[in-house]
PDB file of N, CA and C in Angstrom:
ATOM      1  N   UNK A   1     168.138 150.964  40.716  1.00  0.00           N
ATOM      2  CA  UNK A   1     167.504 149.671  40.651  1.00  0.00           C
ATOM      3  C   UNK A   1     166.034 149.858  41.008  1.00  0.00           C
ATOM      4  N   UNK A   2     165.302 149.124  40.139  1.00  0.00           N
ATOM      5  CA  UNK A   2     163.795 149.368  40.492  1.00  0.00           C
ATOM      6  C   UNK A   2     163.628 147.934  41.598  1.00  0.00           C
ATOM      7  N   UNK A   3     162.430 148.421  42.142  1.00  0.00           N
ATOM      8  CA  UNK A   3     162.321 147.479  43.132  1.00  0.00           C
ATOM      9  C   UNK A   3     160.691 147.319  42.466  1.00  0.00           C
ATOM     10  N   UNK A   4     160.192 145.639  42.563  1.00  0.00           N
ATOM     11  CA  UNK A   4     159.622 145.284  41.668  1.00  0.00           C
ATOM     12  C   UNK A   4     158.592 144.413  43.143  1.00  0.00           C
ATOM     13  N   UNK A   5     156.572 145.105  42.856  1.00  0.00           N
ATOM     14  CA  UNK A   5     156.289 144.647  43.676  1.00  0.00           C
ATOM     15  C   UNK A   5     154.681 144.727  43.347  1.00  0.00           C
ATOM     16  N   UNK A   6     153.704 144.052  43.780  1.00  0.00           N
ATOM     17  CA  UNK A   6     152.057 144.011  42.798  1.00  0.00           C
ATOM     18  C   UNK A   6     152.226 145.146  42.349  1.00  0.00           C
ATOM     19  N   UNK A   7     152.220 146.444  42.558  1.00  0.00           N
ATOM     20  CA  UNK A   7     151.717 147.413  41.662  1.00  0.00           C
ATOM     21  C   UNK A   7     152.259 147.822  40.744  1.00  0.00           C
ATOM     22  N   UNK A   8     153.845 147.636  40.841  1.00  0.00           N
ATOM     23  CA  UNK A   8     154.612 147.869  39.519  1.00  0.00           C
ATOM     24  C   UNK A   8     154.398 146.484  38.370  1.00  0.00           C
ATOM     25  N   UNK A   9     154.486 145.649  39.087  1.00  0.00           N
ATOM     26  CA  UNK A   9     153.994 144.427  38.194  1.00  0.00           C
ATOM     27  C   UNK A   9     152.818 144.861  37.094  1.00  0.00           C
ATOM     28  N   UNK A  10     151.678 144.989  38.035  1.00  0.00           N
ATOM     29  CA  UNK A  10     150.337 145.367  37.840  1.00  0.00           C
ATOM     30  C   UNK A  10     150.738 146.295  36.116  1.00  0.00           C
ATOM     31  N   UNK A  11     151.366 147.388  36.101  1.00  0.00           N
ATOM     32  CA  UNK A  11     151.320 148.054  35.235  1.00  0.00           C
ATOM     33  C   UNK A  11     151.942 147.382  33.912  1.00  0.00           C
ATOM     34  N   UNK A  12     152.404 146.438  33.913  1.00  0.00           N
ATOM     35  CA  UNK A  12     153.009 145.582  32.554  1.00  0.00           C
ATOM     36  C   UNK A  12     151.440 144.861  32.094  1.00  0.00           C
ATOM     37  N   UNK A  13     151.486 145.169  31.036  1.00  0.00           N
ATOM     38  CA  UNK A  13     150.473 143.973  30.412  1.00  0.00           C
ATOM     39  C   UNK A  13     150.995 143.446  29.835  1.00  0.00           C
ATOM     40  N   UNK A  14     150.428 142.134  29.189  1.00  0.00           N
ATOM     41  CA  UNK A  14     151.183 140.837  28.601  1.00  0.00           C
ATOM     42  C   UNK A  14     151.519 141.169  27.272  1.00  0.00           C
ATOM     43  N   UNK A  15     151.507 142.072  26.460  1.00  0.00           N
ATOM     44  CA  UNK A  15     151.820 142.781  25.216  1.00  0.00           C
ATOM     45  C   UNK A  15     153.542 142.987  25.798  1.00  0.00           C
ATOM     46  N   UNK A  16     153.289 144.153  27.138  1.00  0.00           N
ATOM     47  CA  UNK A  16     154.828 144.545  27.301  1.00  0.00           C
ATOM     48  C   UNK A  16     155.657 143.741  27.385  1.00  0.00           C
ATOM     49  N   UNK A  17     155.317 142.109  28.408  1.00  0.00           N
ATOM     50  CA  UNK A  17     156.097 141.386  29.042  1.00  0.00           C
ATOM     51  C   UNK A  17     156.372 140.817  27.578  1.00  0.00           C
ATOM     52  N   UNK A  18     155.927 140.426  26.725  1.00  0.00           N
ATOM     53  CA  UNK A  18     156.050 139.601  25.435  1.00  0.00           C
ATOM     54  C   UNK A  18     157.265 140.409  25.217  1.00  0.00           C
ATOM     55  N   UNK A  19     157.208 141.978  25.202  1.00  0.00           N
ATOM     56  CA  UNK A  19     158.233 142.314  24.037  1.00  0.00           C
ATOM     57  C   UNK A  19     160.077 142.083  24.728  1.00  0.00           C
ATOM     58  N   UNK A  20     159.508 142.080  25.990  1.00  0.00           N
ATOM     59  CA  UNK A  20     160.986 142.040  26.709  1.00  0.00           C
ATOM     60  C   UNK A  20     161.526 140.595  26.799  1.00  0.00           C
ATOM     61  N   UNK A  21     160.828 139.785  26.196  1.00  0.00           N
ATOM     62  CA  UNK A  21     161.199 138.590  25.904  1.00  0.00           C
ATOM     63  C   UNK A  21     162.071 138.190  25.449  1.00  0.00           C
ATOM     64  N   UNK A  22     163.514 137.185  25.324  1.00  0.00           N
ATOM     65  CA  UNK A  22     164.299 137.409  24.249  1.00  0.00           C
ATOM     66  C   UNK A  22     163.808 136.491  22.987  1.00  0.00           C
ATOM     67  N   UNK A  23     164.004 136.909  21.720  1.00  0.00           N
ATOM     68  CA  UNK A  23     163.319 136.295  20.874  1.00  0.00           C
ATOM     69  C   UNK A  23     163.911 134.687  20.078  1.00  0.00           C
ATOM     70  N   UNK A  24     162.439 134.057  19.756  1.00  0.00           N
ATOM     71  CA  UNK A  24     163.794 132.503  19.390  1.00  0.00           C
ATOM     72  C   UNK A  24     164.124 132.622  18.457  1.00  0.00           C
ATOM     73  N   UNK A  25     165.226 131.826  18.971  1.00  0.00           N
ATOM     74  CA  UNK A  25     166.304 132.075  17.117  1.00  0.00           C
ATOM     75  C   UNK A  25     165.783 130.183  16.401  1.00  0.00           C
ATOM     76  N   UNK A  26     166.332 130.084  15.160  1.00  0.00           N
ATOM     77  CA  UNK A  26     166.262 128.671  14.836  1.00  0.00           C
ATOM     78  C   UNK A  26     167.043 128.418  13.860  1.00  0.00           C
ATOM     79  N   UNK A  27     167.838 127.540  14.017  1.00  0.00           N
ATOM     80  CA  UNK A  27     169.220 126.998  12.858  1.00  0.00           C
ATOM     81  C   UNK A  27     168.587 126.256  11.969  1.00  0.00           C
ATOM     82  N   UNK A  28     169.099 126.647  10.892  1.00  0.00           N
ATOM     83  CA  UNK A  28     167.700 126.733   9.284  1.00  0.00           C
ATOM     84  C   UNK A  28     169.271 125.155   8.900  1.00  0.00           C
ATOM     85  N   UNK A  29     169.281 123.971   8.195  1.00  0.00           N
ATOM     86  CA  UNK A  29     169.924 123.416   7.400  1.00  0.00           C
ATOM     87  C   UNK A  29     169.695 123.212   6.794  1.00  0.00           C
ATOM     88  N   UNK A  30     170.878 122.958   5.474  1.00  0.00           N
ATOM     89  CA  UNK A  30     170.145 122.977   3.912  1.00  0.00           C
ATOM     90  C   UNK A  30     171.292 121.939   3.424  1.00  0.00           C
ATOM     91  N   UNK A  31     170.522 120.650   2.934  1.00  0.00           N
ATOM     92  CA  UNK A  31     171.504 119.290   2.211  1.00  0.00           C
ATOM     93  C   UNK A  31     171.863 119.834   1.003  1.00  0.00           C
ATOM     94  N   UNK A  32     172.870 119.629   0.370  1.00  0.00           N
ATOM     95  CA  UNK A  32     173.356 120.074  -0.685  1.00  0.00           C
ATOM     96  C   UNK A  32     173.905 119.082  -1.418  1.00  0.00           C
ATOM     97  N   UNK A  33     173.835 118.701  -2.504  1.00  0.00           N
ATOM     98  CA  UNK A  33     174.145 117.722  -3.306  1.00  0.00           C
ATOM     99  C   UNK A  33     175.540 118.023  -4.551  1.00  0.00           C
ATOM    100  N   UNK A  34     176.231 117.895  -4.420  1.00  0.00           N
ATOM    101  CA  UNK A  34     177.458 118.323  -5.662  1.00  0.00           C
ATOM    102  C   UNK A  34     177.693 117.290  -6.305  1.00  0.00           C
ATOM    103  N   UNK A  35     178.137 117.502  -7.465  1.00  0.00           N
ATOM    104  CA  UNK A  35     178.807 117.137  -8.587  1.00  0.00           C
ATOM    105  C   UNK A  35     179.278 118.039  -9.491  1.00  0.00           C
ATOM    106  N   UNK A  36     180.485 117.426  -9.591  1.00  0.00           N
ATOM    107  CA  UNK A  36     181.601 118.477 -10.807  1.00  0.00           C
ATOM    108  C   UNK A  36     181.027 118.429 -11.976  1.00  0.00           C
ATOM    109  N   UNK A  37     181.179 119.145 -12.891  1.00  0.00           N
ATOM    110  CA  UNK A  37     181.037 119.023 -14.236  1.00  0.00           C
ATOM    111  C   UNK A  37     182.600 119.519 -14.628  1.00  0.00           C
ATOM    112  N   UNK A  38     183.433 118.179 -15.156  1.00  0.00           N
ATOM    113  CA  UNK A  38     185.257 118.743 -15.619  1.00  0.00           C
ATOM    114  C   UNK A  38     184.801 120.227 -16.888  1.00  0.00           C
ATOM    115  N   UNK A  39     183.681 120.018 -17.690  1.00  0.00           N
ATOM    116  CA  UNK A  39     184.050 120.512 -19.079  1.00  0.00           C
ATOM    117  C   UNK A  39     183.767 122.143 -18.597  1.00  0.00           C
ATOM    118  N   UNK A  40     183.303 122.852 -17.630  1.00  0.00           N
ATOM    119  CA  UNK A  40     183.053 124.337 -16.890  1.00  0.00           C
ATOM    120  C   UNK A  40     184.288 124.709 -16.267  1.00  0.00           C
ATOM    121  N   UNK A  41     184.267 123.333 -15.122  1.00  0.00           N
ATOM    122  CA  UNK A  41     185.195 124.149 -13.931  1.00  0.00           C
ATOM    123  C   UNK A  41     183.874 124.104 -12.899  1.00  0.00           C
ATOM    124  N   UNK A  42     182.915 123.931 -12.460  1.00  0.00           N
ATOM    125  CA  UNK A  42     181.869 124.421 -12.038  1.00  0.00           C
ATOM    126  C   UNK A  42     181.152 123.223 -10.813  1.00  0.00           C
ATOM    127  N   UNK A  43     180.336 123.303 -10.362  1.00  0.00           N
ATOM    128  CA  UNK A  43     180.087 122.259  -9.448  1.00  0.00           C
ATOM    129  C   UNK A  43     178.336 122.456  -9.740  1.00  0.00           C
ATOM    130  N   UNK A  44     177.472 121.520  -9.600  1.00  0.00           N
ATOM    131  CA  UNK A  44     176.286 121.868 -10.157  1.00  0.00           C
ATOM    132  C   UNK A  44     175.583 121.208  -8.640  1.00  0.00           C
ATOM    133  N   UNK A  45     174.855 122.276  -7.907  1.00  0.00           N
ATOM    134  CA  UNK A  45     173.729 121.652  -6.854  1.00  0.00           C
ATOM    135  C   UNK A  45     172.098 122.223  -7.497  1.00  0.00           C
ATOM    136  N   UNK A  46     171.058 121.561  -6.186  1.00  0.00           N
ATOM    137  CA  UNK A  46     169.839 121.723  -6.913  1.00  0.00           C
ATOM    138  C   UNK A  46     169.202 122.951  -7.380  1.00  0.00           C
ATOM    139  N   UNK A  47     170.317 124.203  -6.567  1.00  0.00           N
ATOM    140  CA  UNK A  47     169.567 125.413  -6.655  1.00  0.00           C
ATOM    141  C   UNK A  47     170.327 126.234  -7.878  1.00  0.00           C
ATOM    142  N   UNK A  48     171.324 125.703  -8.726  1.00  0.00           N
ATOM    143  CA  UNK A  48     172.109 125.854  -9.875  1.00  0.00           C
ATOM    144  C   UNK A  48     173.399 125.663  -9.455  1.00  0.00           C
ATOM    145  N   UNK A  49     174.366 126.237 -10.520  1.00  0.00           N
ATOM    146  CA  UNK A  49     175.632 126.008 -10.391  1.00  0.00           C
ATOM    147  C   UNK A  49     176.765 126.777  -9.182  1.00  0.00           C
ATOM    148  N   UNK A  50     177.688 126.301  -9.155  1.00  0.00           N
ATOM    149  CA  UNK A  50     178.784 127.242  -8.034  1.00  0.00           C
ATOM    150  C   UNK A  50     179.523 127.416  -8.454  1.00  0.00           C
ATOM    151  N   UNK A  51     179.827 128.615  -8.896  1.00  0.00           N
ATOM    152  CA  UNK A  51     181.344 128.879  -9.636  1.00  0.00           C
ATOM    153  C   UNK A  51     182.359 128.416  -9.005  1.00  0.00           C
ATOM    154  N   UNK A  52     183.766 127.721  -9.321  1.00  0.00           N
ATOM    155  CA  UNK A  52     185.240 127.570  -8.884  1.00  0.00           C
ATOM    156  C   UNK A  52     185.520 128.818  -8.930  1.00  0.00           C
ATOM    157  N   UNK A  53     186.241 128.955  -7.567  1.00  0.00           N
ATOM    158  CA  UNK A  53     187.318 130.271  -8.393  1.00  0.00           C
ATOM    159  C   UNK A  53     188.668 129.825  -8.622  1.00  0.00           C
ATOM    160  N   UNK A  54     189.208 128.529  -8.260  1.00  0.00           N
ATOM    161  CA  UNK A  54     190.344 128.368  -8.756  1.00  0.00           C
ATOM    162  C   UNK A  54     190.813 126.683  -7.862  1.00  0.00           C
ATOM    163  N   UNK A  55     191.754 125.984  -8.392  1.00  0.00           N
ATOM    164  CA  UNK A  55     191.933 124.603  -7.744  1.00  0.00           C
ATOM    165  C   UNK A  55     193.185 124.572  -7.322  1.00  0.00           C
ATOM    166  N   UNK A  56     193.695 124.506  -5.689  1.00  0.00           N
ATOM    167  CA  UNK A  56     194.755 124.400  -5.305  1.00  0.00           C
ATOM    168  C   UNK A  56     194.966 123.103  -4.384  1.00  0.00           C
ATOM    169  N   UNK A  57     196.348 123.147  -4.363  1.00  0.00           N
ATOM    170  CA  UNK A  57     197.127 121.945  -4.135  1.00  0.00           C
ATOM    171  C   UNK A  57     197.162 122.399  -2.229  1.00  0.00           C
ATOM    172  N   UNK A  58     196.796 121.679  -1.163  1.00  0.00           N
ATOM    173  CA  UNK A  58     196.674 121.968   0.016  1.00  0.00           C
ATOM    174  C   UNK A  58     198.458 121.919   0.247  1.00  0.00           C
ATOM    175  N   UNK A  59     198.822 123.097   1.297  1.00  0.00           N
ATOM    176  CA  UNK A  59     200.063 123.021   1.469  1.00  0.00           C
ATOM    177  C   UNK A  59     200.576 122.133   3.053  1.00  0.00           C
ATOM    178  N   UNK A  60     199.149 123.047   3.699  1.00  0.00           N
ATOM    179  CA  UNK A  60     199.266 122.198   4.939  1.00  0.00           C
ATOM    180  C   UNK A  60     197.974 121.221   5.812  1.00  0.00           C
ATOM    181  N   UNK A  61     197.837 120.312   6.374  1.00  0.00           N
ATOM    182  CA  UNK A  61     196.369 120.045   6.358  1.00  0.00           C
ATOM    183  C   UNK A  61     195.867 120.306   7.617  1.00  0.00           C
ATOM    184  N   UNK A  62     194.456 120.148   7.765  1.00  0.00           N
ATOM    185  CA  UNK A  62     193.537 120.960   8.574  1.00  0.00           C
ATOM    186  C   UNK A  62     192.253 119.682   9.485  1.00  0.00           C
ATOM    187  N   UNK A  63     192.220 119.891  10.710  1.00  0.00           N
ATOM    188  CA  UNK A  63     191.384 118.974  11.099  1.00  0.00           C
ATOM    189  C   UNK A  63     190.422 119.481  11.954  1.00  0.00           C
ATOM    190  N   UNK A  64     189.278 119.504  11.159  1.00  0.00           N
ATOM    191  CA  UNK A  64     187.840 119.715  11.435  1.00  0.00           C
ATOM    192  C   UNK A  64     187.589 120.002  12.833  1.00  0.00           C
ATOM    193  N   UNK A  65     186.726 121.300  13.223  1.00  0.00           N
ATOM    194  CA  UNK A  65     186.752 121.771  14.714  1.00  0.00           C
ATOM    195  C   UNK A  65     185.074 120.993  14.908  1.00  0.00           C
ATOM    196  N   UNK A  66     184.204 121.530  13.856  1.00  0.00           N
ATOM    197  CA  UNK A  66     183.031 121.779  13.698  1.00  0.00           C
ATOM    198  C   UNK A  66     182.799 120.796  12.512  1.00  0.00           C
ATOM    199  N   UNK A  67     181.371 120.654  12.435  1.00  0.00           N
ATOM    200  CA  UNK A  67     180.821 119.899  11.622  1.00  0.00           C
ATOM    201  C   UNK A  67     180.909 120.424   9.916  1.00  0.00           C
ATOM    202  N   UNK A  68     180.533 121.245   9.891  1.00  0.00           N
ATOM    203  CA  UNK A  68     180.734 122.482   8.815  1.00  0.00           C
ATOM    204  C   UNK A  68     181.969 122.479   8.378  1.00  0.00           C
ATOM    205  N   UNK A  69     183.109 121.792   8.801  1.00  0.00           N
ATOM    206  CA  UNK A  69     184.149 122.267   8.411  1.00  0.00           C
ATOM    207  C   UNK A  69     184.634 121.200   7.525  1.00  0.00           C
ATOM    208  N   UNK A  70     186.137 121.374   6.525  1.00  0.00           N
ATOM    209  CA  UNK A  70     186.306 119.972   6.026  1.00  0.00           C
ATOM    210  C   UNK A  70     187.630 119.963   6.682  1.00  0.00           C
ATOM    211  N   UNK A  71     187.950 118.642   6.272  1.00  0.00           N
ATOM    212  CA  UNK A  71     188.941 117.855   6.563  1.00  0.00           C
ATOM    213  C   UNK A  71     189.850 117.949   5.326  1.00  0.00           C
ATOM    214  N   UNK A  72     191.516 118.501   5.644  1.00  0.00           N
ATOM    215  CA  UNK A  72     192.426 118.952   4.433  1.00  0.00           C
ATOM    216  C   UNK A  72     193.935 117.595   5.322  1.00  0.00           C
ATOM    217  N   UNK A  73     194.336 117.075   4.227  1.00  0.00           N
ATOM    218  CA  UNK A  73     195.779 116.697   4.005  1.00  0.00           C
ATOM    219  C   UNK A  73     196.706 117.056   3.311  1.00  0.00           C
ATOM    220  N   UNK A  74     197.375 117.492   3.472  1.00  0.00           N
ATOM    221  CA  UNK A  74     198.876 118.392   2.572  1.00  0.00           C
ATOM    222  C   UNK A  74     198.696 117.767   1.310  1.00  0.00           C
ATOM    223  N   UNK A  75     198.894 118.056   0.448  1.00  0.00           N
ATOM    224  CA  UNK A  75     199.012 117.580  -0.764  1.00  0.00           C
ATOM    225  C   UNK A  75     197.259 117.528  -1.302  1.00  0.00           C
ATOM    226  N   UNK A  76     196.173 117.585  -0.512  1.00  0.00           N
ATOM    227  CA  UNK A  76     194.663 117.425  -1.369  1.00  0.00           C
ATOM    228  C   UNK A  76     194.685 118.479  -2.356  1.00  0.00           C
ATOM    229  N   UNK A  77     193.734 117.685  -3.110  1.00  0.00           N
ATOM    230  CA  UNK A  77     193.147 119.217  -4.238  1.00  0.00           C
ATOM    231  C   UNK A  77     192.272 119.880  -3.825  1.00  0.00           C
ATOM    232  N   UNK A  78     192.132 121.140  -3.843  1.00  0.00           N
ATOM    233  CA  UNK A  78     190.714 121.822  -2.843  1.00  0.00           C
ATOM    234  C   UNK A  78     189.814 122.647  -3.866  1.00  0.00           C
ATOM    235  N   UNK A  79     189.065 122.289  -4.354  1.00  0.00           N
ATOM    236  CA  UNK A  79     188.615 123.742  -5.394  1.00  0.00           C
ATOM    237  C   UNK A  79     187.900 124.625  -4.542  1.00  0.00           C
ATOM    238  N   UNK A  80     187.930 125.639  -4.725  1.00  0.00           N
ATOM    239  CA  UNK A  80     187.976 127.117  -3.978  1.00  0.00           C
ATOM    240  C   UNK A  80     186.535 127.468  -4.371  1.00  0.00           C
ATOM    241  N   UNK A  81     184.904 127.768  -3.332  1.00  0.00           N
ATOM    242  CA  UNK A  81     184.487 128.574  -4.160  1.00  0.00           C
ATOM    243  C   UNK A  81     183.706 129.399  -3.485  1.00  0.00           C
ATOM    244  N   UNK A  82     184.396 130.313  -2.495  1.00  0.00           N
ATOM    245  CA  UNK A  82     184.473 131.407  -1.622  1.00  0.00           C
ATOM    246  C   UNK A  82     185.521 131.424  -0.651  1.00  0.00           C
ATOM    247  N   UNK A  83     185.773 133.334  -0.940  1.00  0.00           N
ATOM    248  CA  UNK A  83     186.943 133.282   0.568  1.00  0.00           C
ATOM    249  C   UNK A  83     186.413 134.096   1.291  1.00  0.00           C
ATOM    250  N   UNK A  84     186.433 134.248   2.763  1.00  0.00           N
ATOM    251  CA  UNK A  84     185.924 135.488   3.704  1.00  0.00           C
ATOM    252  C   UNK A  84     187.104 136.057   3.882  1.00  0.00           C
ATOM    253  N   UNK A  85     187.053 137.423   4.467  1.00  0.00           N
ATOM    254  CA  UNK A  85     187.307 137.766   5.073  1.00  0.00           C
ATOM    255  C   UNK A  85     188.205 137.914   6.384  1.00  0.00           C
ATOM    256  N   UNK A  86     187.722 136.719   7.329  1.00  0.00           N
ATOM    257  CA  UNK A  86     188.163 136.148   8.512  1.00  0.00           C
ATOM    258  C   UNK A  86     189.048 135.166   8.246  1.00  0.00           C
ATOM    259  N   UNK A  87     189.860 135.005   7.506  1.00  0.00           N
ATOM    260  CA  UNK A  87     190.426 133.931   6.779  1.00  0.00           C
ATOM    261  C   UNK A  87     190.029 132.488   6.586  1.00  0.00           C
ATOM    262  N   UNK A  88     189.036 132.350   6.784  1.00  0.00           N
ATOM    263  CA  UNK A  88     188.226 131.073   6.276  1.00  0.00           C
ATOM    264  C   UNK A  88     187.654 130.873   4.750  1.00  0.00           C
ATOM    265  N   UNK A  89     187.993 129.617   4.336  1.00  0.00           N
ATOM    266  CA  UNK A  89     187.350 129.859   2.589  1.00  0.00           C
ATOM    267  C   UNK A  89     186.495 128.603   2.470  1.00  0.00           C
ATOM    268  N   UNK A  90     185.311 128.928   1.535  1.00  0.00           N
ATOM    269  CA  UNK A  90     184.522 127.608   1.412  1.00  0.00           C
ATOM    270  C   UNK A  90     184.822 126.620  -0.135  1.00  0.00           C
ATOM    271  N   UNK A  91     185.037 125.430  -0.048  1.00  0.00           N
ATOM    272  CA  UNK A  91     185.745 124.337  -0.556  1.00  0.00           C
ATOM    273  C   UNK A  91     185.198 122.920  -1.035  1.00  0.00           C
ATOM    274  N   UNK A  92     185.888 122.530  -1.664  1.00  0.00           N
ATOM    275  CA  UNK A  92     184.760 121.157  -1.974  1.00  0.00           C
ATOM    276  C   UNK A  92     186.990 120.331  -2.288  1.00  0.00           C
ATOM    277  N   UNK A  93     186.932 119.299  -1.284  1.00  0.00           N
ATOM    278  CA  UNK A  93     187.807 118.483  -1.282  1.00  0.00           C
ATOM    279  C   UNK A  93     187.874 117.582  -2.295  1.00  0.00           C
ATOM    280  N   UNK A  94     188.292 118.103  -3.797  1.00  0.00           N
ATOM    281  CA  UNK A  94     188.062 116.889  -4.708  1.00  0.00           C
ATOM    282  C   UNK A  94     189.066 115.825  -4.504  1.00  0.00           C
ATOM    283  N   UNK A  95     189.749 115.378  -3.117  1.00  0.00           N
ATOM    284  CA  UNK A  95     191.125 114.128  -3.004  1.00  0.00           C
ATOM    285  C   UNK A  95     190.553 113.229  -1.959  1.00  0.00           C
ATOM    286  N   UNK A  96     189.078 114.017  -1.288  1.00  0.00           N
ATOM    287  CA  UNK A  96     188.629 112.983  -0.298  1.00  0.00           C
ATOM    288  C   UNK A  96     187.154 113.032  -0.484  1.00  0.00           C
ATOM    289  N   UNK A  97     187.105 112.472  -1.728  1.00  0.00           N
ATOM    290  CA  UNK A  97     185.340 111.958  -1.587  1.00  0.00           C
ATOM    291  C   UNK A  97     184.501 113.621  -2.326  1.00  0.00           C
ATOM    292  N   UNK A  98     185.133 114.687  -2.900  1.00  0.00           N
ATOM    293  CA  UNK A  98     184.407 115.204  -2.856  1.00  0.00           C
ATOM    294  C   UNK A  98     183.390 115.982  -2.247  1.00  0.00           C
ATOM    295  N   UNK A  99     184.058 116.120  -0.708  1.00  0.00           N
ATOM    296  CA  UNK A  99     183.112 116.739   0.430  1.00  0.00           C
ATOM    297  C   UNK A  99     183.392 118.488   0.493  1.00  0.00           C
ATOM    298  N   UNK A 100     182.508 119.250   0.540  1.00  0.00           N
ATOM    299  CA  UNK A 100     182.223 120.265   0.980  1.00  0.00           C
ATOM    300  C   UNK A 100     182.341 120.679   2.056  1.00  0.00           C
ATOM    301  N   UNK A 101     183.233 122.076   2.324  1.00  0.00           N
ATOM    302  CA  UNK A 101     183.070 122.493   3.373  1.00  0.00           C
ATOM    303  C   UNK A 101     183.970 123.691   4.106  1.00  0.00           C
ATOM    304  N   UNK A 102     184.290 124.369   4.849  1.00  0.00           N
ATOM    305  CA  UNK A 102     184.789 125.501   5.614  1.00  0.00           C
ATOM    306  C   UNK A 102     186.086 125.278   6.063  1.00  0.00           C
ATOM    307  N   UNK A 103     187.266 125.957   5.755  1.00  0.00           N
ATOM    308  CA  UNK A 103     188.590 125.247   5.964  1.00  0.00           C
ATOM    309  C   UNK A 103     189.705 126.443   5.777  1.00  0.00           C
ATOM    310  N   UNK A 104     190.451 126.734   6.286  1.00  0.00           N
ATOM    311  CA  UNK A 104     191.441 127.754   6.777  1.00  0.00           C
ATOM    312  C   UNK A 104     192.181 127.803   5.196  1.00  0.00           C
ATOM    313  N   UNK A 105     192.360 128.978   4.864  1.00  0.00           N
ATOM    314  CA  UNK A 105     193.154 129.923   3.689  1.00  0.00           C
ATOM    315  C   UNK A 105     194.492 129.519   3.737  1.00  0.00           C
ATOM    316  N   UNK A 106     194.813 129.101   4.878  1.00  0.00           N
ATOM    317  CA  UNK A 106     196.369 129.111   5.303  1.00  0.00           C
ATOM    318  C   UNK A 106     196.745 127.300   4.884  1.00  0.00           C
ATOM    319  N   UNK A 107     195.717 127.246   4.537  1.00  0.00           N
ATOM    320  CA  UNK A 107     195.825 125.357   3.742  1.00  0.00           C
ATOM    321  C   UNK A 107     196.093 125.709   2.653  1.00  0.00           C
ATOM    322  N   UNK A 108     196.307 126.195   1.558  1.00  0.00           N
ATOM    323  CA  UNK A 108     196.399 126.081   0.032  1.00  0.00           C
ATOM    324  C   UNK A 108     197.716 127.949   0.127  1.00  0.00           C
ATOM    325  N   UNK A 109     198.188 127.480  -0.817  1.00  0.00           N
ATOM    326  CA  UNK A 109     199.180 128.727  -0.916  1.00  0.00           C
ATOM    327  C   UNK A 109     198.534 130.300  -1.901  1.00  0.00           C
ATOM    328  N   UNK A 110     198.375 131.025  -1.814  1.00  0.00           N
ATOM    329  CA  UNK A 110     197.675 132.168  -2.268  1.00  0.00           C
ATOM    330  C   UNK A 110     198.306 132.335  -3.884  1.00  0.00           C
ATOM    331  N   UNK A 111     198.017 132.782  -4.801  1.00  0.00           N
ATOM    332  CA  UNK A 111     198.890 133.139  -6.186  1.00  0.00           C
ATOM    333  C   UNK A 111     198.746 134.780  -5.975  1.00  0.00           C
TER     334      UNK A 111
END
């Protein structure tokens, strides 16, 4: 353990102390606007289109932890259009309004 006192101080200049700083972070949000187009399959926002990868029937439903997330009832239609990894997939609820959003794999049955 260093023991910290004017002269060790003394030797930091404000360049060093800056770098040991921890650095700020900042949560970037971005509004997104959807609408389907039936005759693709496709969902169209301002920065172009989002591919579907496929439209399933929710098996079991899901209630929102986080803001980000959607809201599923057994039986919704979900069109699919990303899956992770972590078993989370991103979704657009076409049975409730059409909302977007982050919602467990284990809602819709796999083919």
């Amino acid at each position: 353990m260093v023991e910290l006192n004017e002269d060790t101080c003394a030797s930091f200049s404000q360049s060093s102390l800056a770098e040991l700083s921890a650095p700020a972070t900042t949560k970037l949000t971005r509004q997104v606007s959807l609408k389907r187009n039936e005759s693709t399959d496709r969902v169209d926002q301002d920065e172009g289109p989002v591919t579907i990868l496929g439209t399933y029937a929710a098996t079991i439903g899901y209630q929102p932890q986080m803001a980000d997330e959607l809201r599923v009832s057994a039986g919704d239609s979900l069109a699919l259009i990303e899956k992770y990894d972590d078993g989370w997939a991103l979704g657009i609820n076409l049975s409730q309004g059409r909302t977007k959003g982050m919602f467990p794999q284990a809602c819709v049955e796999d083919d």
